[in-house]
C-alpha atoms as a PDB file:
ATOM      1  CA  UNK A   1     104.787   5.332 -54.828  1.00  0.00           C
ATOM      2  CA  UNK A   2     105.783   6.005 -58.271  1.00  0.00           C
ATOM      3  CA  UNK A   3     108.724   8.895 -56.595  1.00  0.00           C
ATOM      4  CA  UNK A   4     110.241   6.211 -54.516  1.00  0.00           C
ATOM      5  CA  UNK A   5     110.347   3.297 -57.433  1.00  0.00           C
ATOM      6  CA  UNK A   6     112.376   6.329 -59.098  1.00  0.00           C
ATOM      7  CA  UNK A   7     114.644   6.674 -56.389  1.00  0.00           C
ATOM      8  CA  UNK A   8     115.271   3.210 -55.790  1.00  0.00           C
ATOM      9  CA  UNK A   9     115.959   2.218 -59.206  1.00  0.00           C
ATOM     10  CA  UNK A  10     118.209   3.263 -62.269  1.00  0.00           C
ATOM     11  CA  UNK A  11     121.602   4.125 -60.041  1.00  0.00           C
ATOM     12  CA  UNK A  12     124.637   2.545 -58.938  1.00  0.00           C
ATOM     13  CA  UNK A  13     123.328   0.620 -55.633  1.00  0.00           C
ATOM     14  CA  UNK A  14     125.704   2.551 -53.602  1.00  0.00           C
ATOM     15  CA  UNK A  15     124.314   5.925 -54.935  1.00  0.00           C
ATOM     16  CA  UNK A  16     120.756   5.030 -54.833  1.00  0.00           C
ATOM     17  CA  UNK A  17     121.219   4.462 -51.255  1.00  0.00           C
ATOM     18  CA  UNK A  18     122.734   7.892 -50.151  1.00  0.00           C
ATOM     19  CA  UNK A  19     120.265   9.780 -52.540  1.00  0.00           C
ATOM     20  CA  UNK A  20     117.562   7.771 -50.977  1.00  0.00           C
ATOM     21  CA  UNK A  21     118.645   9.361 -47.970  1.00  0.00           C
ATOM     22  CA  UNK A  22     119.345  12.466 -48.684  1.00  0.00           C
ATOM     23  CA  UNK A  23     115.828  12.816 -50.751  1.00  0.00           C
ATOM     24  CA  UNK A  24     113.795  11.658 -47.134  1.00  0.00           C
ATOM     25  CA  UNK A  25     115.789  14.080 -45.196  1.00  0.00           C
ATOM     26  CA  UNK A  26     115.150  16.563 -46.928  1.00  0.00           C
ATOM     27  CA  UNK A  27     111.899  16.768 -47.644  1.00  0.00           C
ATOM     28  CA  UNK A  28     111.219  15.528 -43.856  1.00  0.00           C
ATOM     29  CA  UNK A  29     112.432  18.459 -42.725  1.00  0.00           C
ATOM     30  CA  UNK A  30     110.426  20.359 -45.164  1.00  0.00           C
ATOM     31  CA  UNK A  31     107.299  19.585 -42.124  1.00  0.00           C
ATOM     32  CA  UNK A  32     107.905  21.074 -39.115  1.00  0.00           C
ATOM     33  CA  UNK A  33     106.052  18.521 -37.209  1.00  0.00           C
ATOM     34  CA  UNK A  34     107.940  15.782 -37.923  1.00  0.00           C
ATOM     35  CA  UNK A  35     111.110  17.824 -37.180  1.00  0.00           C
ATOM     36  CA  UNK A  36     109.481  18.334 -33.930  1.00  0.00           C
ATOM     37  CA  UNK A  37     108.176  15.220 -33.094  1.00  0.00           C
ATOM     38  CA  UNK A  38     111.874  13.603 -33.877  1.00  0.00           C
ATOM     39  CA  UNK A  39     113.534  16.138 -31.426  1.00  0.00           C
ATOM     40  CA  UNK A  40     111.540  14.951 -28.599  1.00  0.00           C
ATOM     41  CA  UNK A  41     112.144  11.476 -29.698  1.00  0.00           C
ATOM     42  CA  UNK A  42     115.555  11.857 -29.321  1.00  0.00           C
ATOM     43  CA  UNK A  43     115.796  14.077 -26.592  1.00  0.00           C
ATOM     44  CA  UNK A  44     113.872  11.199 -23.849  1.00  0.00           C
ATOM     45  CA  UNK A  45     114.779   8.564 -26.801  1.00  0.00           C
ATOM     46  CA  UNK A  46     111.185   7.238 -26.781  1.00  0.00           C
ATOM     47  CA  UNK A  47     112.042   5.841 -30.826  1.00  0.00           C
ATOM     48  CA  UNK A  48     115.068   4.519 -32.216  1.00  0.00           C
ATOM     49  CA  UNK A  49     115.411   3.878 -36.445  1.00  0.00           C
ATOM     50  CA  UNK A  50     116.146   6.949 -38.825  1.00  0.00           C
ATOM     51  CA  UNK A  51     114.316  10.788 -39.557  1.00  0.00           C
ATOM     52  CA  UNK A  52     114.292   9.095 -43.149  1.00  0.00           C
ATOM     53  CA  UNK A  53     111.450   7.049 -42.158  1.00  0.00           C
ATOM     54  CA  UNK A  54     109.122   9.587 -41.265  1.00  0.00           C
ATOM     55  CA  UNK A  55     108.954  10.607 -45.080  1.00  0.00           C
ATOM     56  CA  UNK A  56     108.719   7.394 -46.069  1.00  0.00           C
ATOM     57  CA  UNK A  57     105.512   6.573 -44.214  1.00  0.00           C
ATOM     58  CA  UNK A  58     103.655   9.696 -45.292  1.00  0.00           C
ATOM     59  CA  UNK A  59     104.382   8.528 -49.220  1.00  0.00           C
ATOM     60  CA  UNK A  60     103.018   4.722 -48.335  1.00  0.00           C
ATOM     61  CA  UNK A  61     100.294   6.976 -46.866  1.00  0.00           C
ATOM     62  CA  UNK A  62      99.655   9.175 -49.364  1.00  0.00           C
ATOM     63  CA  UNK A  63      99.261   6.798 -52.134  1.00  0.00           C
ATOM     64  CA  UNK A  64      95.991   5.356 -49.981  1.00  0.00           C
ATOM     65  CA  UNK A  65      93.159   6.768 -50.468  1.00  0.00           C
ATOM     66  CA  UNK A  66      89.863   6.965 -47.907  1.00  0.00           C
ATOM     67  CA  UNK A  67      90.618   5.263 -44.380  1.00  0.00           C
ATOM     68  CA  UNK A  68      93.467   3.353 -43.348  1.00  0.00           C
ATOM     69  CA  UNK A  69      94.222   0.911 -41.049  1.00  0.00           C
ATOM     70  CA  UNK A  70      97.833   0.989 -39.503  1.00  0.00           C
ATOM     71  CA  UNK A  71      99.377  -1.567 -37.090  1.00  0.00           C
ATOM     72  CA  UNK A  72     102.298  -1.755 -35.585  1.00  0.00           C
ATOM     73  CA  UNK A  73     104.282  -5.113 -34.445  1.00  0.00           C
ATOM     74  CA  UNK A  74     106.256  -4.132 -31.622  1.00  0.00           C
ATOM     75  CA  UNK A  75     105.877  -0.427 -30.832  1.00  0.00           C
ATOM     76  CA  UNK A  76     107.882   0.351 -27.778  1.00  0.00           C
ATOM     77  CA  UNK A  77     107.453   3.796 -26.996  1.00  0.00           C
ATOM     78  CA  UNK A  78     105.301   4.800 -29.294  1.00  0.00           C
ATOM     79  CA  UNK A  79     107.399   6.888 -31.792  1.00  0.00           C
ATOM     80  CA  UNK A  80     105.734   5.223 -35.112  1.00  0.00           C
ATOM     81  CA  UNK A  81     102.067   5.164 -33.708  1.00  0.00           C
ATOM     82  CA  UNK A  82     102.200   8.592 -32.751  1.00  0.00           C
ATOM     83  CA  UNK A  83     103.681   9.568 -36.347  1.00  0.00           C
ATOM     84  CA  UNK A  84     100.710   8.166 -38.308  1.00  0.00           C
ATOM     85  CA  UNK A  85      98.130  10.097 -35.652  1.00  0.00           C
ATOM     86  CA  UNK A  86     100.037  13.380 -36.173  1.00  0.00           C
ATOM     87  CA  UNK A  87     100.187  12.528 -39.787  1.00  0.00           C
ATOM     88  CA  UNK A  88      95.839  11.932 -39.324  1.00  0.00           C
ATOM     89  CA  UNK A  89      95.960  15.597 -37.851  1.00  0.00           C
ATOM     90  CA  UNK A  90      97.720  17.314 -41.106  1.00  0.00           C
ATOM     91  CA  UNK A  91      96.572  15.924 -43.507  1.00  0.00           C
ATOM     92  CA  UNK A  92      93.042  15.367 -42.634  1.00  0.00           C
ATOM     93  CA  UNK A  93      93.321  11.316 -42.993  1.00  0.00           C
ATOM     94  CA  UNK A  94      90.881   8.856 -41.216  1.00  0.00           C
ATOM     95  CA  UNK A  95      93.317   6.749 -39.545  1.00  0.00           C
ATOM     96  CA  UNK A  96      92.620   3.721 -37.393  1.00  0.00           C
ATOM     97  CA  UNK A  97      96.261   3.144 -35.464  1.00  0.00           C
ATOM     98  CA  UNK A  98      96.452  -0.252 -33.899  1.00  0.00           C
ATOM     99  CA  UNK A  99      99.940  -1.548 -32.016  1.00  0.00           C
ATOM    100  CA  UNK A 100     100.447  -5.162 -30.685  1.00  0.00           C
ATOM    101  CA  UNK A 101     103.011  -5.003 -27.699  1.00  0.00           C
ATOM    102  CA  UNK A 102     103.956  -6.567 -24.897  1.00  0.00           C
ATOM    103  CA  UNK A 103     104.568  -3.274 -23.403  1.00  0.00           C
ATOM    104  CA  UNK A 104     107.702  -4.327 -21.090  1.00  0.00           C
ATOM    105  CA  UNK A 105     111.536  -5.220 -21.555  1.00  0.00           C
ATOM    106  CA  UNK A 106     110.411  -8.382 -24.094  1.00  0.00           C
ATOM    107  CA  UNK A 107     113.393  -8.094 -26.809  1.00  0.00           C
ATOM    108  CA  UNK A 108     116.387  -6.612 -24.649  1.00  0.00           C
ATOM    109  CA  UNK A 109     114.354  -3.166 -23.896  1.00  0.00           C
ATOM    110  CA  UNK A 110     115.017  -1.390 -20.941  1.00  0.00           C
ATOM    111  CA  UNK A 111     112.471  -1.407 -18.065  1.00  0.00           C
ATOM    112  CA  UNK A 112     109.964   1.571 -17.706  1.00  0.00           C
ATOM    113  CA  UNK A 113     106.575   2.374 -18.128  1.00  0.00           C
ATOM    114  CA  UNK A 114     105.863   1.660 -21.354  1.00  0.00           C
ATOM    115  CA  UNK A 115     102.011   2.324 -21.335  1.00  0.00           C
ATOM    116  CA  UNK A 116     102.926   5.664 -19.893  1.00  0.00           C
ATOM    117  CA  UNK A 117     105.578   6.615 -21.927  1.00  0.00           C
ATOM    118  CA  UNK A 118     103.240   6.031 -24.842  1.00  0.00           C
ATOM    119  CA  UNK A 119     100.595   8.117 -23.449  1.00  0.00           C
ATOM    120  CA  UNK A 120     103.013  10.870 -22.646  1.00  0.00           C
ATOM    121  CA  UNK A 121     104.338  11.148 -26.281  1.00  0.00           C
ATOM    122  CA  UNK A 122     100.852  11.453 -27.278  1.00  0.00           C
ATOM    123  CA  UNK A 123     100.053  14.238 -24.640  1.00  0.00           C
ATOM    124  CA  UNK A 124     103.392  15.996 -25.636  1.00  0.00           C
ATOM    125  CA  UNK A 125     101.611  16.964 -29.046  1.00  0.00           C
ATOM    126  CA  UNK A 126      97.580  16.627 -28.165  1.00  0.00           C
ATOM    127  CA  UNK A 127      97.010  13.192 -30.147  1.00  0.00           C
ATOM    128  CA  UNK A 128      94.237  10.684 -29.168  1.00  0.00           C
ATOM    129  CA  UNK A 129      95.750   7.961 -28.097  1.00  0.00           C
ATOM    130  CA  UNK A 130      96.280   4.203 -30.210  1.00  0.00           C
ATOM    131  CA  UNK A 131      94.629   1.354 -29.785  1.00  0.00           C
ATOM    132  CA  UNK A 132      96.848  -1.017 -27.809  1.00  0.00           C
ATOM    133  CA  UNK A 133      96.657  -4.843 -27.506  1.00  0.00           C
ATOM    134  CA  UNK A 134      99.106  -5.581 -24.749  1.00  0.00           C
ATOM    135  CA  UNK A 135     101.162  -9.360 -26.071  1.00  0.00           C
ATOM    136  CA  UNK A 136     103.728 -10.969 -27.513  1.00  0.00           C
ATOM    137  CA  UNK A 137     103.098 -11.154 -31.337  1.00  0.00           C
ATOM    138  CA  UNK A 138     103.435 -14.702 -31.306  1.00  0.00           C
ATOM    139  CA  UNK A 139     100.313 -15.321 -28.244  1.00  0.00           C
ATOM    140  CA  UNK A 140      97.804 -17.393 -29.711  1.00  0.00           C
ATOM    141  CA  UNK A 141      94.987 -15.491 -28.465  1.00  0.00           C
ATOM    142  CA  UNK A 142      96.151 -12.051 -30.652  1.00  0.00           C
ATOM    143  CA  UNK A 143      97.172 -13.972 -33.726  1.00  0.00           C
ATOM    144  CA  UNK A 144      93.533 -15.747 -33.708  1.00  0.00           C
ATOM    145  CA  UNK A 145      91.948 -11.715 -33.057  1.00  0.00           C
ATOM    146  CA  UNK A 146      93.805 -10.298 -35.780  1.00  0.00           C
ATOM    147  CA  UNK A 147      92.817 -13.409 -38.197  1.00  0.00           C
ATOM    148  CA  UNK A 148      88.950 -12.509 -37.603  1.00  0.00           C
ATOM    149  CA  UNK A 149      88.792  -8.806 -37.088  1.00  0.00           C
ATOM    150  CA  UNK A 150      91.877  -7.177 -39.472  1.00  0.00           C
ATOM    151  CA  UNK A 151      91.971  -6.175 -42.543  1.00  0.00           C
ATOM    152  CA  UNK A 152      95.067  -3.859 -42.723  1.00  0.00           C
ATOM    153  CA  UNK A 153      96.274  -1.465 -45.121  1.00  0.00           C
ATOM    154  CA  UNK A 154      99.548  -0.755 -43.612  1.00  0.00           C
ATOM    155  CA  UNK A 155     101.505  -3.391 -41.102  1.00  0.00           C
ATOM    156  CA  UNK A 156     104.537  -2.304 -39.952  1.00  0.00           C
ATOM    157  CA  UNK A 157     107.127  -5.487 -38.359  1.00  0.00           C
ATOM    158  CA  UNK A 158     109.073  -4.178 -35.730  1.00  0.00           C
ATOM    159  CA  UNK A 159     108.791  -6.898 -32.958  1.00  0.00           C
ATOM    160  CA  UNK A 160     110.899  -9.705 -31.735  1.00  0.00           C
ATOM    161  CA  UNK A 161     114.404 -10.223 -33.967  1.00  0.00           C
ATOM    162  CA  UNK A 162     114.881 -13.948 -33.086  1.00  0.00           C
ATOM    163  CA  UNK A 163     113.950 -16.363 -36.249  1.00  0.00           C
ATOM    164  CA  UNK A 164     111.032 -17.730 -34.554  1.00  0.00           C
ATOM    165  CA  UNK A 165     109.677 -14.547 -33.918  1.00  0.00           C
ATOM    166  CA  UNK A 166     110.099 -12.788 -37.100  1.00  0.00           C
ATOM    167  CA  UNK A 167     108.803 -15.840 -39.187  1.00  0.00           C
ATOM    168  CA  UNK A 168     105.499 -16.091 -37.240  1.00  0.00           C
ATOM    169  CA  UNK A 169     105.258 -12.069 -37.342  1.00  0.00           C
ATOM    170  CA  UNK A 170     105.433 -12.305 -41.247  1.00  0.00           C
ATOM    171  CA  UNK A 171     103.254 -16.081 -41.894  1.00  0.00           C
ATOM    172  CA  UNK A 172     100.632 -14.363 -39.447  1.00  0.00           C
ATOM    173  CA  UNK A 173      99.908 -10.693 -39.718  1.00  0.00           C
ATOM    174  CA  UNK A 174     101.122 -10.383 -43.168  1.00  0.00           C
ATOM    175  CA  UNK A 175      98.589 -11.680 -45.252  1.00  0.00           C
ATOM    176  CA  UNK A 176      95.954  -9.469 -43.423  1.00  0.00           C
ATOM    177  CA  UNK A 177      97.095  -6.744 -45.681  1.00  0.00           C
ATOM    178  CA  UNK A 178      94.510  -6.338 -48.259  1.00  0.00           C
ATOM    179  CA  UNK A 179      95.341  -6.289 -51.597  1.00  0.00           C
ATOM    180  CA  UNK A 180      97.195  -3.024 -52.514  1.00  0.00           C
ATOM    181  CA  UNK A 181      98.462  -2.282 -49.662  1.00  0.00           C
ATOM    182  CA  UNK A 182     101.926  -2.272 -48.119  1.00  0.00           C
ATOM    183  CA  UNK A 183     104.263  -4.363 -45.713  1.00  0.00           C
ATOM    184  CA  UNK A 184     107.163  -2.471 -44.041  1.00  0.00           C
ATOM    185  CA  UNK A 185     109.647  -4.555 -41.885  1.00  0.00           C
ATOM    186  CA  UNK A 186     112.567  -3.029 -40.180  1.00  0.00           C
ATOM    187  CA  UNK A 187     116.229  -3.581 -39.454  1.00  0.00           C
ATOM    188  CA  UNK A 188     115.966  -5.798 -42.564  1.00  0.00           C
ATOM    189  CA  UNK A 189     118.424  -4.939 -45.056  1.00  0.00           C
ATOM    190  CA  UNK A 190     121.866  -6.604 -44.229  1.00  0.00           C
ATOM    191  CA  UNK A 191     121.588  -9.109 -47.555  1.00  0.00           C
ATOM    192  CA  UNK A 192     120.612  -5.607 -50.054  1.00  0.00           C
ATOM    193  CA  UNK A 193     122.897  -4.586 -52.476  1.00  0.00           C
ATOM    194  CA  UNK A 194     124.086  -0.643 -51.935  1.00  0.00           C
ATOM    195  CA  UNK A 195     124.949  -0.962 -48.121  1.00  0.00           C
ATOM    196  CA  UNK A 196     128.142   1.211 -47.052  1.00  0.00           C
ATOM    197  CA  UNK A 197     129.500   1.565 -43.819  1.00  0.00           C
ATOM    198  CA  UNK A 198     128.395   3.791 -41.208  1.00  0.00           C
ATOM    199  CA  UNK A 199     124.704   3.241 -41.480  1.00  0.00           C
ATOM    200  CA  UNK A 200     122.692   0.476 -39.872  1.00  0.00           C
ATOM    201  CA  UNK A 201     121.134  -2.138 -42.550  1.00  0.00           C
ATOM    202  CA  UNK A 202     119.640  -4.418 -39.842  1.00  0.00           C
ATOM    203  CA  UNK A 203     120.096  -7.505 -37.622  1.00  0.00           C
ATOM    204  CA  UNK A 204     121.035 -10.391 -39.713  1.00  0.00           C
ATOM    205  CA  UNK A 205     118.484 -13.451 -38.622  1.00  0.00           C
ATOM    206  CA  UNK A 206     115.952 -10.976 -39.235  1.00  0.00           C
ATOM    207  CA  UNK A 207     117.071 -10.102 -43.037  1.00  0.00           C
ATOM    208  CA  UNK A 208     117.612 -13.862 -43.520  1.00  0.00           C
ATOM    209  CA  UNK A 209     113.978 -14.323 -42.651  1.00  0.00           C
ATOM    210  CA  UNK A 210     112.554 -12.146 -44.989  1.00  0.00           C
ATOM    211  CA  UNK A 211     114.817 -12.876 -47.465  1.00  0.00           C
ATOM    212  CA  UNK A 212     113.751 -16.814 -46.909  1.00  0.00           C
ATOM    213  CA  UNK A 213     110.352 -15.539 -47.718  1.00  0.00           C
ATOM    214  CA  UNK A 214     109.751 -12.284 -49.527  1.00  0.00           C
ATOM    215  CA  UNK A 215     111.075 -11.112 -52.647  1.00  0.00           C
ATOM    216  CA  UNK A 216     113.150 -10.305 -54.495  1.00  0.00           C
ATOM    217  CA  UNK A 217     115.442 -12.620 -52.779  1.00  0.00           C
ATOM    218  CA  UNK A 218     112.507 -15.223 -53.104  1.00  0.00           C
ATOM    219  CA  UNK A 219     109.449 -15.786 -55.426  1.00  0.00           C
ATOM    220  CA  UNK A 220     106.679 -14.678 -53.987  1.00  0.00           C
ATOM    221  CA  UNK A 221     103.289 -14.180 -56.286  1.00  0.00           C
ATOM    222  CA  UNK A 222     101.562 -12.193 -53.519  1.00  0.00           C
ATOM    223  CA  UNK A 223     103.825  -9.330 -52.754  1.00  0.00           C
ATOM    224  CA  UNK A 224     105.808  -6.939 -55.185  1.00  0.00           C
ATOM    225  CA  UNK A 225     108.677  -5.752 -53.401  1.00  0.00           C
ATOM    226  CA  UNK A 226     109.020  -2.163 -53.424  1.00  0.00           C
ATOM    227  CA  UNK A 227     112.277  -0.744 -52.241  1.00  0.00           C
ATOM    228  CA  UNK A 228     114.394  -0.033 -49.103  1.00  0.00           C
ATOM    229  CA  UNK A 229     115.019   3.017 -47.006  1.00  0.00           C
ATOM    230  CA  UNK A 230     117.700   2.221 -45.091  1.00  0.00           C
ATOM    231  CA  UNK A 231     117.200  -0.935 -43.023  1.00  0.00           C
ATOM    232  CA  UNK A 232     113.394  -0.327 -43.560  1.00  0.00           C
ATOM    233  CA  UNK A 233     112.053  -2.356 -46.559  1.00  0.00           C
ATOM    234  CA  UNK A 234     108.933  -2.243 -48.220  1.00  0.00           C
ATOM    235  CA  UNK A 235     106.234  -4.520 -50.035  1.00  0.00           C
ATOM    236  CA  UNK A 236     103.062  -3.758 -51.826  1.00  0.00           C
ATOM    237  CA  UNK A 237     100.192  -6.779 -51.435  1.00  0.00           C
ATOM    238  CA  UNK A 238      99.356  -7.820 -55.321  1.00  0.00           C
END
């Protein structure tokens, strides 16, 4: 991680966004992969967020070593999960890939087969499938199974955007991240210093949660905050 704490720091806000940017992009597209697993992704528009992302979760990856445990908060159709097990095929990485879901039109979605779209973007590139755990985030009966079977090394919050939802998401699952690894939430950058217009930063009530709890808006001794990509930020467990 020591390349992004470069990019992110030393530069006008403003700058250090757009060569945040442009520095994912690029090297991105440097895999041919992830330029093709984006196409399709846009093409049916199984995945929303940013190609900048893609980059970004193969340097939190990379700077883990042995196996890793991913999960996902809210997956939809599968764009992310399907990123980390094509990222397991390249790079020769022991990846267990977990997503908690509801798998239907919780959140505004549209209605479809969300189970099936999954499966397809899998089958589109030959990748074993995740495991999913079909519920709401905030269900009792998957907060209490994550409490006594996780241990995660990467948690990725992309559920729910109401303040209820987003506050449980981060009191619950986060501290199952084990110490040194790394909390990504999305659309969570609306309150950051550097944002410019014509780029999406985030919903609001969901950067006002995190800010309410995460630094470096708030003390926190548990979490060092990391950076942003876009309206993705990032967190490394102390």
């Amino acid at each position: 991680m020591k390349k992004f704490n470069e990019l992110v720091r030393g530069r006008s806000p403003e700058d250090t966004q757009r060569k945040i940017s442009q520095y994912f992009i690029e090297k991105g597209a440097q895999i041919p992969e992830f330029v093709k697993l984006r196409k399709l992704v846009e093409k049916e528009v199984f995945g929303f967020g940013e190609f900048e992302f893609y980059y970004m979760h193969k340097m939190i990856l990379d700077s883990l070593e042995g196996k890793v445990t991913f999960c996902e908060i809210g997956v939809y159709k599968g764009q992310i999960l399907a990123l980390y097990r094509l990222m397991a095929n390249l790079f020769n990485r022991d990846i267990n890939i977990i997503g908690i879901t509801p798998l239907d039109s919780t959140d505004g979605h549209i209605e479809s087969d969300y189970l099936r779209d999954i499966h397809l973007l899998h089958d589109t590139f030959d990748l074993k499938y995740p495991a999913i755990l079909k519920y709401n985030s905030t269900d009792s009966e998957v907060i209490d199974m994550a409490k006594k079977n996780f241990i995660l090394d990467i948690l990725y919050i992309d559920g729910g955007h109401t303040k209820e939802v987003v506050t449980s998401d981060i009191l619950n699952y986060a501290p199952l991240v084990r110490s040194g690894g790394y909390l990504i939430i999305d659309d969570s950058a609306n309150n950051m210093d550097g944002v410019y217009s014509g780029r999406f930063w985030g919903i609001k009530v969901v950067s006002d949660v995190v800010d309410s709890i995460l630094p470096p808006k708030t003390k926190n001794s548990e979490w060092e905050y990391i950076g942003n990509v876009i309206h993705n930020r990032v967190w490394k467990r102390i």
